[in-house]
Protein backbone atom coordinates (compact mmCIF):
# COMPACT_ATOMS: atom_id res chain seq x y z
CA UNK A 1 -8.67 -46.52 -27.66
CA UNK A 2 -12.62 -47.66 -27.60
CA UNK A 3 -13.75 -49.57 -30.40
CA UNK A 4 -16.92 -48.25 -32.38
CA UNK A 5 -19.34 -49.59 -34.37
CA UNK A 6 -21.33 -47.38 -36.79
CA UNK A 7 -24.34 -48.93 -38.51
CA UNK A 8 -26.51 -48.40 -41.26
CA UNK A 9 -24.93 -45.18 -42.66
CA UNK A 10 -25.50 -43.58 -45.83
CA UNK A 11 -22.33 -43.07 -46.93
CA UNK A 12 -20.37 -41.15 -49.56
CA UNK A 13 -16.83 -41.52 -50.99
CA UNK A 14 -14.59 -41.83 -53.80
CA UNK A 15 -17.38 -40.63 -56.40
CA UNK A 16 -20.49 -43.46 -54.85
CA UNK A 17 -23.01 -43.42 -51.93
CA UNK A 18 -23.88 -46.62 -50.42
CA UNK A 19 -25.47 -47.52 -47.20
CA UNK A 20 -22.21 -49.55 -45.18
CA UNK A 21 -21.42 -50.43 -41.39
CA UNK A 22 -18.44 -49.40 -40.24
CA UNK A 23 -15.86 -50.74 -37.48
CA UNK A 24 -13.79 -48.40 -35.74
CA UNK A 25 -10.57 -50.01 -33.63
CA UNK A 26 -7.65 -48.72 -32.33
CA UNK A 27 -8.50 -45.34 -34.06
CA UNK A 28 -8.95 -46.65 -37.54
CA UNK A 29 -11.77 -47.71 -40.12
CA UNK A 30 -11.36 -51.65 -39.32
CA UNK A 31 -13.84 -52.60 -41.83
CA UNK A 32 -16.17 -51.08 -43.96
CA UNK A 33 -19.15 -53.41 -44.81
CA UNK A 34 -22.83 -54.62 -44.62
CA UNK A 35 -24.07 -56.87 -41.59
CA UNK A 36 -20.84 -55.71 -39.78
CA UNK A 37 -23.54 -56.29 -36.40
CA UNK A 38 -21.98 -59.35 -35.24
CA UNK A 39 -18.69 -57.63 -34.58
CA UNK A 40 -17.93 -56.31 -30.97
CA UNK A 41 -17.28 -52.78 -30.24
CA UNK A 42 -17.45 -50.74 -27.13
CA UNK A 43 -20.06 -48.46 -28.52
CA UNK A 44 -22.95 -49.18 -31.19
CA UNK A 45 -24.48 -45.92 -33.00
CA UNK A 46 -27.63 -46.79 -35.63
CA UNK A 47 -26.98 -43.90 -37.83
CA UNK A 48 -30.23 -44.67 -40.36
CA UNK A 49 -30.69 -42.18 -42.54
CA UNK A 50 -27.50 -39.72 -41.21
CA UNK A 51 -24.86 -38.94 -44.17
CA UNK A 52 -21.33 -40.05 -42.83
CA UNK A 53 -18.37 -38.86 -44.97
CA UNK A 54 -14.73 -38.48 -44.32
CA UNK A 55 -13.99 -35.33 -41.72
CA UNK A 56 -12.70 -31.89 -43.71
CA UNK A 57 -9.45 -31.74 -44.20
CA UNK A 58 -9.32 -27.52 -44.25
CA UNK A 59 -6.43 -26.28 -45.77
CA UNK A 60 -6.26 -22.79 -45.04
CA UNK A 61 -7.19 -21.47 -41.39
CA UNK A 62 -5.61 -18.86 -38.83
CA UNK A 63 -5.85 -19.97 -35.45
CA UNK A 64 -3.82 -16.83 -34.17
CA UNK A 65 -1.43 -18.41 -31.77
CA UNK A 66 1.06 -17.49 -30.60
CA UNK A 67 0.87 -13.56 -30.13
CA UNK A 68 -2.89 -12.84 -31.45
CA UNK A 69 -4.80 -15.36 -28.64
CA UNK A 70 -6.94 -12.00 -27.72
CA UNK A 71 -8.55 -13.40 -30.99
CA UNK A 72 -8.33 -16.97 -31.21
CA UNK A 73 -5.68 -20.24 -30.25
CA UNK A 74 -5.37 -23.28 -30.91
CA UNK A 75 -7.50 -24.71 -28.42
CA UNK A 76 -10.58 -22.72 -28.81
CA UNK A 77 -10.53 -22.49 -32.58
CA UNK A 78 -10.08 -26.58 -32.36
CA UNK A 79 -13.35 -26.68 -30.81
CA UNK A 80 -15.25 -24.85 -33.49
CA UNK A 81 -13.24 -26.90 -36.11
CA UNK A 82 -14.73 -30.34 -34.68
CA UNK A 83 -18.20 -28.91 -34.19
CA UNK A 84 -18.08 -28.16 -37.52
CA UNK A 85 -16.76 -31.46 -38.81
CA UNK A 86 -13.49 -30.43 -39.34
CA UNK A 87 -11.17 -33.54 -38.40
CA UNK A 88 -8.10 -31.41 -39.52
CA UNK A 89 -6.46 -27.97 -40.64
CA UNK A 90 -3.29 -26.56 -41.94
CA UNK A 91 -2.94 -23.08 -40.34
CA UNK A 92 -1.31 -20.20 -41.57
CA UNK A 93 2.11 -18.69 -41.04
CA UNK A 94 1.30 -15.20 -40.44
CA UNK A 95 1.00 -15.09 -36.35
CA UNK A 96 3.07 -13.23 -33.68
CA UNK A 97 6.13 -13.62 -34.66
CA UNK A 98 5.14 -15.22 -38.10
CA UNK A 99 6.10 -18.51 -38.49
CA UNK A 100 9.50 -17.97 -41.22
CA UNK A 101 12.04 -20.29 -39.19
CA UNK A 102 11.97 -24.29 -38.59
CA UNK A 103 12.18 -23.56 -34.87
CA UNK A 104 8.91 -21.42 -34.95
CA UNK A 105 7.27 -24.22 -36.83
CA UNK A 106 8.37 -27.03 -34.78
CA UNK A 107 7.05 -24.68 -31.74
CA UNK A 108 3.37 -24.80 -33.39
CA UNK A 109 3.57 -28.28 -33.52
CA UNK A 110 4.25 -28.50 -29.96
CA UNK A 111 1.80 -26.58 -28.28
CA UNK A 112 -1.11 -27.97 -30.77
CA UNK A 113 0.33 -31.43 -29.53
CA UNK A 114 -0.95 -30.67 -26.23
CA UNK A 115 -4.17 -28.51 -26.63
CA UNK A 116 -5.96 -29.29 -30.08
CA UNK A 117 -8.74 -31.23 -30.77
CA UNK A 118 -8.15 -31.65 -34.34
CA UNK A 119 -5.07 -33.02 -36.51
CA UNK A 120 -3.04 -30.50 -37.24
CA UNK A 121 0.04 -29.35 -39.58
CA UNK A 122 1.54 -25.67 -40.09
CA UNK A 123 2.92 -23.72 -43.21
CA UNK A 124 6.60 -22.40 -43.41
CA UNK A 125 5.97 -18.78 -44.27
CA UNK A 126 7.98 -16.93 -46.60
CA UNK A 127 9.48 -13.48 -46.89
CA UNK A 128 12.55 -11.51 -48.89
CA UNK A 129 14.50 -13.11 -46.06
CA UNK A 130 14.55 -16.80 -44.72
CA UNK A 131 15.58 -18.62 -48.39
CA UNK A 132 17.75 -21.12 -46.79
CA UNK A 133 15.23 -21.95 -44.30
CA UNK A 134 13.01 -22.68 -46.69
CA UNK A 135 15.43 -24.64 -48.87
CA UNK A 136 15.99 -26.72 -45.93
CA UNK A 137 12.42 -27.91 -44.77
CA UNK A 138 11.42 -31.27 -44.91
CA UNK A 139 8.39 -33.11 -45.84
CA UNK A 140 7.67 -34.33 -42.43
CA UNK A 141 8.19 -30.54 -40.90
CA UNK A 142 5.30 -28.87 -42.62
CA UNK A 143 2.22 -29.12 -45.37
CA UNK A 144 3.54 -25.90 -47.62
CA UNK A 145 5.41 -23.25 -47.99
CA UNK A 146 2.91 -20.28 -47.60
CA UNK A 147 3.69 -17.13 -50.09
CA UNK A 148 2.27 -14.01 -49.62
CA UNK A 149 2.28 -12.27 -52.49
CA UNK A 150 -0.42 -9.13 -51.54
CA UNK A 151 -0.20 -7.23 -48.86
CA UNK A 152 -0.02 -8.96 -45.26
CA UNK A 153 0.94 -8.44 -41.92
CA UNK A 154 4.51 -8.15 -40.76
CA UNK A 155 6.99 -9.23 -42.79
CA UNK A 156 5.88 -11.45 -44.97
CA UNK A 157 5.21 -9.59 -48.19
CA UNK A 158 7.20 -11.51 -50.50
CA UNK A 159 7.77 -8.73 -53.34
CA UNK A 160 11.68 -9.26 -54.09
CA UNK A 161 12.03 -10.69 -57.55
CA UNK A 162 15.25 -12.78 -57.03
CA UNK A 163 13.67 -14.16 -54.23
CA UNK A 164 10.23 -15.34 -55.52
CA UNK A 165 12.00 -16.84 -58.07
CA UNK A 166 14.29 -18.67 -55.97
CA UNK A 167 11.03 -19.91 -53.61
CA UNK A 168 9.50 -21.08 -56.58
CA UNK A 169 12.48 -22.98 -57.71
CA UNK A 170 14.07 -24.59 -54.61
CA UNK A 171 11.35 -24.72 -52.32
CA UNK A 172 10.61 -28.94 -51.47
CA UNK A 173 7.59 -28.73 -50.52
CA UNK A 174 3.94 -27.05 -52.05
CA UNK A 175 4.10 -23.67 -52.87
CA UNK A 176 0.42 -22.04 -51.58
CA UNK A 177 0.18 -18.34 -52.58
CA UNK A 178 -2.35 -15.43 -51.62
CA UNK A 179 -2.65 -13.66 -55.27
CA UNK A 180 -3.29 -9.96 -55.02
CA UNK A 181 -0.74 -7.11 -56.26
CA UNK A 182 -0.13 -4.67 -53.70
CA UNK A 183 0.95 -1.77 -55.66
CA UNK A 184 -2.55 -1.88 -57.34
CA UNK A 185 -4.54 -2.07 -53.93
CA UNK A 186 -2.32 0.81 -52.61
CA UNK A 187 -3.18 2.61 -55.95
CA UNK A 188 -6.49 2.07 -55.49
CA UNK A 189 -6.33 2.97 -51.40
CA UNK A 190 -5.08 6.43 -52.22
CA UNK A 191 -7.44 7.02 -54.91
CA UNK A 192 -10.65 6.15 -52.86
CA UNK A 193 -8.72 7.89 -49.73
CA UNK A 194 -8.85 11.04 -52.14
CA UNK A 195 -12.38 10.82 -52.89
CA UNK A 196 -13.91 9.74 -49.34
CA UNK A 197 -11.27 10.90 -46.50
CA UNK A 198 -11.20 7.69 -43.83
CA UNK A 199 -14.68 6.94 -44.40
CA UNK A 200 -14.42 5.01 -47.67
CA UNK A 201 -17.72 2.80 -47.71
CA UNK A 202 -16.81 -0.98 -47.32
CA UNK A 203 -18.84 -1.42 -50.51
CA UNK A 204 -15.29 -0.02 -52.11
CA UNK A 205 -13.66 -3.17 -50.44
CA UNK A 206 -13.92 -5.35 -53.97
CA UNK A 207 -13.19 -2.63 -55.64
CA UNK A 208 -9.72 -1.70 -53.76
CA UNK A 209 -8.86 -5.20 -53.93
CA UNK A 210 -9.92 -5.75 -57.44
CA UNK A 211 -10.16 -8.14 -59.95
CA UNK A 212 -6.93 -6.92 -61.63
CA UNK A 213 -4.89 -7.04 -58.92
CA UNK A 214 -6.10 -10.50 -58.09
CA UNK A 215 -5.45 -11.85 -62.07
CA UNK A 216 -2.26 -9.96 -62.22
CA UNK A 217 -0.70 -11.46 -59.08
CA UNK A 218 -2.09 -15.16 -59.76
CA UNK A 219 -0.93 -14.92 -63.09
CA UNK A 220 2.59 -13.95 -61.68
CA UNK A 221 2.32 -17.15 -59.61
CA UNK A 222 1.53 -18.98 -62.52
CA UNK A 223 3.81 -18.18 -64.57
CA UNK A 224 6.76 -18.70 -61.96
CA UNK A 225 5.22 -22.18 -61.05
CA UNK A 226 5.26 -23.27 -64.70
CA UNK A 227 9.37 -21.81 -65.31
CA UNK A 228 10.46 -24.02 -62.41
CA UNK A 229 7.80 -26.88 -62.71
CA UNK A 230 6.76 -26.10 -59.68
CA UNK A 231 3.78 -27.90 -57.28
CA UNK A 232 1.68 -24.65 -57.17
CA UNK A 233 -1.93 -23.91 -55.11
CA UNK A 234 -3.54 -21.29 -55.41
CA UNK A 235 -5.69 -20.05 -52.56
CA UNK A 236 -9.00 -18.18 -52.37
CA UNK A 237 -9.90 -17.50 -55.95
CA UNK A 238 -12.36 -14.75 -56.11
CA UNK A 239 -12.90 -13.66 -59.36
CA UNK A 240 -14.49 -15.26 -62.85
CA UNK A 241 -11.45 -14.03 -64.73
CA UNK A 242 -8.53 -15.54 -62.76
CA UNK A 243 -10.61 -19.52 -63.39
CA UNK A 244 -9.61 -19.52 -67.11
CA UNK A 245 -6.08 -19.81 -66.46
CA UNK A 246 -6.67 -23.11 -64.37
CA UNK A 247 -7.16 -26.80 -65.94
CA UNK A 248 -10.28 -28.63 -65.42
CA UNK A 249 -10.69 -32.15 -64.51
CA UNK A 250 -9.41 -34.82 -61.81
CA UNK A 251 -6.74 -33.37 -59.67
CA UNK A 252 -4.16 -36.28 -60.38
CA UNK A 253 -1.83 -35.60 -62.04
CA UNK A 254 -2.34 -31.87 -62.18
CA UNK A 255 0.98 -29.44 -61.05
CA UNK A 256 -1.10 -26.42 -60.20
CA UNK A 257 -4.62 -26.54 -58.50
CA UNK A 258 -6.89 -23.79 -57.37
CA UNK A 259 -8.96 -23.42 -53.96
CA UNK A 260 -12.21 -21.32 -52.88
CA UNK A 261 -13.21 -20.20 -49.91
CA UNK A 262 -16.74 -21.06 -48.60
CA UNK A 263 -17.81 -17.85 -47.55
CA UNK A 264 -16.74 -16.33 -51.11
CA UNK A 265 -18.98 -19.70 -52.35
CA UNK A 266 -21.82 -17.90 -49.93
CA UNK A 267 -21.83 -14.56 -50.16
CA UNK A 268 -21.50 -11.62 -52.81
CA UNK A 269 -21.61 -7.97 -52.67
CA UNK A 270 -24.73 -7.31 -52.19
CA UNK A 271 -24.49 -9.14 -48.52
CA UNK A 272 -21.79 -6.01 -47.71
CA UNK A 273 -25.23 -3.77 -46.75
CA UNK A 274 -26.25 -5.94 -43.99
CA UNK A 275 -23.04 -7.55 -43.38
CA UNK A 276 -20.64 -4.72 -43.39
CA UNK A 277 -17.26 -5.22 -42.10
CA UNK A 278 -17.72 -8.61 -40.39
CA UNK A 279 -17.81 -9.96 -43.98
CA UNK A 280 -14.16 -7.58 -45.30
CA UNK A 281 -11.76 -10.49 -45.87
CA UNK A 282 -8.85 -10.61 -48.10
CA UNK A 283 -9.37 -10.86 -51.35
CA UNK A 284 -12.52 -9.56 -50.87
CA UNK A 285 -16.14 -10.94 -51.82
CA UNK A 286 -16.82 -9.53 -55.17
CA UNK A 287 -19.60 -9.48 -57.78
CA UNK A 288 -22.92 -12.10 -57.93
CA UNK A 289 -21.26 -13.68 -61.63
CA UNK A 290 -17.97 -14.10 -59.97
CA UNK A 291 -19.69 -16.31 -57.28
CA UNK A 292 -21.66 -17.78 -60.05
CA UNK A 293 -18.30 -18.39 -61.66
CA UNK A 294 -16.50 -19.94 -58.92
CA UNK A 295 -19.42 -22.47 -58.19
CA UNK A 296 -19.39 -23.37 -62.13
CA UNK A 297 -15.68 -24.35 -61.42
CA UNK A 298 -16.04 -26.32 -58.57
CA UNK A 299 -18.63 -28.55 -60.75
CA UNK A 300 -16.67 -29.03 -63.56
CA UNK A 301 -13.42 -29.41 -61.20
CA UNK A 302 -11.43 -26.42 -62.25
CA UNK A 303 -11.32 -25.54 -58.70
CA UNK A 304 -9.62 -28.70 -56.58
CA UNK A 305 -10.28 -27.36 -53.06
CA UNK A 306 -12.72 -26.08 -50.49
CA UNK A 307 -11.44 -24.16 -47.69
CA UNK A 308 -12.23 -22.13 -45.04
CA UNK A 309 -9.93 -19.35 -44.56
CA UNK A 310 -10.91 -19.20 -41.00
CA UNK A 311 -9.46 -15.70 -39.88
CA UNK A 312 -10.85 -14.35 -36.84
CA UNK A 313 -11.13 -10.62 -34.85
CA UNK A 314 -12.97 -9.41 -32.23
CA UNK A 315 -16.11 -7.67 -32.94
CA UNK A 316 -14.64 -4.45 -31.29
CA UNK A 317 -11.65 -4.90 -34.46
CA UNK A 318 -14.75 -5.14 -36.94
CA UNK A 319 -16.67 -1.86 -35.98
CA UNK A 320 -13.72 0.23 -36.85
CA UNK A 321 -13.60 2.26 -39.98
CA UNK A 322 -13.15 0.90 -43.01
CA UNK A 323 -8.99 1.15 -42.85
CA UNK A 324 -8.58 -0.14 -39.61
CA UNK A 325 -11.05 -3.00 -39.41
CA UNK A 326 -9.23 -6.16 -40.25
CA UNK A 327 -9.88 -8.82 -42.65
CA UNK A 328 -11.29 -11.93 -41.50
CA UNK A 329 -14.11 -14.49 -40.65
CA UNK A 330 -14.31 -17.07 -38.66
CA UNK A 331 -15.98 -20.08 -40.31
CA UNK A 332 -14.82 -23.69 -39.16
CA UNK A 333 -18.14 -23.99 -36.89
CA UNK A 334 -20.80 -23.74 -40.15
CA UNK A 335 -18.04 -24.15 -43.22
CA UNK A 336 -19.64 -27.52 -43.86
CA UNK A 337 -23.87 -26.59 -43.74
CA UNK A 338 -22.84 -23.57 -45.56
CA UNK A 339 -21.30 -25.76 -48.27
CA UNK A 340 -24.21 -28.27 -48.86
CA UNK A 341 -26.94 -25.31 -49.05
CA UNK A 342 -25.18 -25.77 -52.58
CA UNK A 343 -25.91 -29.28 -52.60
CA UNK A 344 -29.38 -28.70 -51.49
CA UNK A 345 -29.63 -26.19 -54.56
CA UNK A 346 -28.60 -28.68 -57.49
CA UNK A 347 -25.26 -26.79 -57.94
CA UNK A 348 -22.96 -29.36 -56.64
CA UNK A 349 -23.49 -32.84 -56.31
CA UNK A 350 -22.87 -34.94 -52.76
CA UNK A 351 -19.86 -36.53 -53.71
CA UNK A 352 -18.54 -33.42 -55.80
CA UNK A 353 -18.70 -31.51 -51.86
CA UNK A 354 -17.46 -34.57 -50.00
CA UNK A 355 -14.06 -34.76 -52.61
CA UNK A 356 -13.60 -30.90 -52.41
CA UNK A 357 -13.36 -31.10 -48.62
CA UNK A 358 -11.86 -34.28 -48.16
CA UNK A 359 -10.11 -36.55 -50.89
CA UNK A 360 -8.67 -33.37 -53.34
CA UNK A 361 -7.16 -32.43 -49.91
CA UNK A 362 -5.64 -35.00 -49.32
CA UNK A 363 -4.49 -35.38 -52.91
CA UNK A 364 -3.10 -32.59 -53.20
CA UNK A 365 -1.35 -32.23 -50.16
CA UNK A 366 -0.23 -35.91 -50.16
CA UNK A 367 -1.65 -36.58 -46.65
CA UNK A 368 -1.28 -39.61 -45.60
CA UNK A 369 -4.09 -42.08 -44.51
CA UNK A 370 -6.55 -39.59 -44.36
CA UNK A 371 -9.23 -37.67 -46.82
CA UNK A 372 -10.92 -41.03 -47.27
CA UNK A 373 -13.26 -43.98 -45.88
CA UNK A 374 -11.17 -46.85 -46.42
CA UNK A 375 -10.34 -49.89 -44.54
CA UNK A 376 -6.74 -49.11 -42.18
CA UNK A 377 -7.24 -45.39 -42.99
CA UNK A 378 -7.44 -42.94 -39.49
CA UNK A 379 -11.10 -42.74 -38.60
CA UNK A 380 -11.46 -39.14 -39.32
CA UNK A 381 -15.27 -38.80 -39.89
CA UNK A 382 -18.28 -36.28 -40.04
CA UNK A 383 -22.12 -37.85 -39.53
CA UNK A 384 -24.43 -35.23 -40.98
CA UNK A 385 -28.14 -35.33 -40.81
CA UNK A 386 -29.33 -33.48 -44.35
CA UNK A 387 -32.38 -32.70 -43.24
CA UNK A 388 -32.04 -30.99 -39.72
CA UNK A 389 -32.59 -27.09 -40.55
CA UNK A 390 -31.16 -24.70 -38.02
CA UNK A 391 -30.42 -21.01 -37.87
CA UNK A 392 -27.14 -19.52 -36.92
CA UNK A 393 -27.10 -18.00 -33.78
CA UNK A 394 -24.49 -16.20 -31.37
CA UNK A 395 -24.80 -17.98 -28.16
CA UNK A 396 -23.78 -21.14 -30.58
CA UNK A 397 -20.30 -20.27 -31.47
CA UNK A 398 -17.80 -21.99 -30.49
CA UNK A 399 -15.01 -19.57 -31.51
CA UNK A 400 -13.00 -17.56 -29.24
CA UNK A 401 -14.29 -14.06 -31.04
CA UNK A 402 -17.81 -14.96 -30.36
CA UNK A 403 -19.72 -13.98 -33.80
CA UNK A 404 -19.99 -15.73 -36.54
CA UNK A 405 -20.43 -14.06 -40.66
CA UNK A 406 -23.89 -16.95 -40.72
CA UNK A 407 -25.52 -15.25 -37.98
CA UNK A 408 -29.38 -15.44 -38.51
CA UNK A 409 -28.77 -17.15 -41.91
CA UNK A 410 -30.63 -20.89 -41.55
CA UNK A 411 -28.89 -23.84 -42.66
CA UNK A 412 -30.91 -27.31 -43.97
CA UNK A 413 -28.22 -29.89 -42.97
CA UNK A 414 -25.97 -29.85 -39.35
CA UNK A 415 -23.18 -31.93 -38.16
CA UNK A 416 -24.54 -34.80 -35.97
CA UNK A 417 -21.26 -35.83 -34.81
CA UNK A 418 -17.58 -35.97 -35.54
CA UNK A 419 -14.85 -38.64 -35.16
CA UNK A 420 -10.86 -37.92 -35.04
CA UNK A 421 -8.88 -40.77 -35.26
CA UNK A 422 -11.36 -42.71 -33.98
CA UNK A 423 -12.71 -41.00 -31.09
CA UNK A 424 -16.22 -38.84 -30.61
CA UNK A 425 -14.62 -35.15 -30.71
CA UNK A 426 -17.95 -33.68 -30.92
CA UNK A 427 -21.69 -34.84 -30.60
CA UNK A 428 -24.85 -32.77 -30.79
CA UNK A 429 -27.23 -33.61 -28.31
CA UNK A 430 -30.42 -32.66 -26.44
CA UNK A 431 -29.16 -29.64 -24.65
CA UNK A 432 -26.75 -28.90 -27.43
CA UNK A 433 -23.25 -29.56 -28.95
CA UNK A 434 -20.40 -31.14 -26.62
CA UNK A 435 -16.91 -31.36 -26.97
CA UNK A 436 -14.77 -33.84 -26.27
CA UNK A 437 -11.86 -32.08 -24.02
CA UNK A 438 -10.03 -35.28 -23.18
CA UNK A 439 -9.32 -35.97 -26.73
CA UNK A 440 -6.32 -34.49 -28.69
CA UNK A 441 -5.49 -34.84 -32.51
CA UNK A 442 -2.61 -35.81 -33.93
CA UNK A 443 0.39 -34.55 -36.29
CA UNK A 444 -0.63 -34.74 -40.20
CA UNK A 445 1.55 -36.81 -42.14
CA UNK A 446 2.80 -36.46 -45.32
CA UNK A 447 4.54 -38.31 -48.34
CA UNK A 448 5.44 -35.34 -50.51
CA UNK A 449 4.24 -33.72 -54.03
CA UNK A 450 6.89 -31.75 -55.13
């Protein structure tokens, strides 16, 4: 591995900002200091007046592979990830098969061995089914055990009562649940099916998936997670009512956390006019005060996490009708801009974004040497220039589907450049971003939070 020497950044971690050298060798943060110029390295970058923080760990993407790579895989979805400043991801169980057996999870790990760019670590999915595979997964085989508890695809609705309960009392591992009731979306399906035929507006999408059947499901989860004492997260809260039911305050300690999504962060119901379907995700983007909710929580740390959700189609998928186009958006390439417009707006402070994307990840997931600049940590690392506006456009992304949700929207700060384990994954240049090909992440690690 090349050594590195970064100087002069304005860095931000564990709650301070601080201008700091630092001294990358043998893929790790050698030394984090001042005057740090003396030191050799293989590579000197002056990085006056750039923002470096540690990369996003994202929690919560679907990379498609294997059996959906029309869409997405590994390698291409990598790319955008590390353009994006995204050192690593946890993707999501619900491929082609879906990932409900330690062989199909081992599998993942292999292939993103050999094509991704980022780190990299998979759920265990559940379903009514594979109990005693999930009684039997280790904390080196996986980052969760992924519930979903709405409606999904294949099988991997998990809406047997024995068997919930069971997950939520033997399963070893964190317990990460999608919180919508599917009797009350199918409910709500038939009733708009009644009133509109097949060409139900997608302004109806919040609506379907509504507020009560988000609260009622994550309430379920809750409740379960609390009988058993159980190490519960809760993904992509949408709604102002479900944030009472979650603690705030510093994540240590705490048995059940909350995440949000950044496009639910970005966007309300009002964007569904211009936006349409490429903006129909599950649950769906709601009301303006349930945005303005979800950004009071992430202040005042009731919500832990920032994620992506990173779920993409094709933009053939999207122009279906409103039943048959999927829900999805891919994200990785602008989650990070998109996040510190709120930064840029007083809502949320610097180091509140940076510990949201990067040290309540790795908290909460008990990653190991990662989430963090410290000295003999992995040199996972994002240099951001805050002040380098640009405006989403198509020809930019990096993602296999080829749109992106931001499109025309203009962003104030960009990713610069982005280290994984000590090596330039991805620098913006002259004639635009580049990607390094050669380079390949590595398996997360993990010491366990159950």
């Amino acid at each position: 591995m090349s050594s590195l020497l970064i100087t002069n950044a304005d860095c931000v971690n564990e709650g301070r900002r601080f201008e700091a050298d630092i001294l990358v060798r043998e893929g790790r943060i050698d030394a984090i200091g001042s005057n740090l110029q003396s030191h050799e390295a293989d590579q000197v970058f002056d990085a006056k007046g750039r923002l470096l923080i540690p990369g996003m760990i994202d929690d919560q993407v679907h990379f498609r592979e294997p059996g959906l790579t029309h869409k997405a895989d590994f390698t291409s979805e990598s790319r955008a990830a590390v353009a994006g400043g995204i050192t690593s991801f946890m993707e999501m169980p619900n491929s082609k098969p879906p990932t409900l057996s330690l062989e199909a999870l081992e599998a993942k790990h292999a292939r993103a061995a050999e094509v991704s760019r980022a780190n990299y670590s998979f759920y265990l999915g559940a379903s009514n089914d594979n109990l005693e595979a999930i009684r039997s997964v280790q904390v080196a085989q996986s980052c969760g055990v992924k519930i979903f508890m709405g409606a999904s695809t294949g099988n991997m609705l998990v809406d047997d009562e024995a068997t919930l309960d069971a997950i939520f009392r033997d399963s070893p591992l964190l317990i990460a649940t999608h919180c919508e009731d599917t009797p009350m979306i199918l409910a709500k399906e038939a009733e708009y099916r009644e009133r509109y035929g097949e060409e139900v507006p997608i302004e109806a999408h919040p609506l379907i998936r509504s507020e009560a059947a988000c609260y009622k499901s994550s309430s379920l989860a809750i409740e379960l997670a609390q009988r058993h004492d159980a190490r519960l997260h809760v993904l992509h809260l949408t709604t102002a009512k479900e944030l009472a039911q979650f603690s705030p305050g510093p994540i240590a300690g705490k048995r059940i956390t909350a995440e949000a999504c950044v496009h639910h962060l970005y966007f309300d119901e009002r964007d569904y006019a211009e936006k349409g379907a490429l903006i129909k995700c599950n649950p769906a983007i709601k009301r303006p005060e349930d945005r303005e909710a979800l950004l009071r929580a992430l202040a005042e740390d009731r919500i832990d996490v920032v994620a992506t959700d990173h779920a993409p189609h094709t933009l053939d998928e999207k122009g279906q009708s409103y039943f048959n186009a999927p829900a999805g958006l891919p994200l990785v390439q602008d989650a990070l801009p998109s996040l510190l417009e709120h930064v840029h707006a007083g809502r949320l402070t610097l180091e509140q974004a940076v510990a949201k994307t990067s040290h309540a990840v790795a908290e909460c997931y008990g990653v190991e040497e990662r989430g963090y600049l410290r000295e003999g940590y992995w040199a996972d690392l994002a240099l951001i220039d805050l002040d380098a506006p640009y405006q989403v456009e198509r020809e930019q992304v990096l993602a296999k589907c080829g749109w992106s949700p931001f499109e025309g929207r203009r962003f104030r700060s960009r990713v610069i450049m982005t280290l994984v384990n000590g090596e330039v994954a991805f620098e913006l240049r002259e004639q635009g971003g580049q990607v390094n090909d050669q380079l390949r992440g590595q398996r997360l690690r993990f010491r366990g939070v159950r």
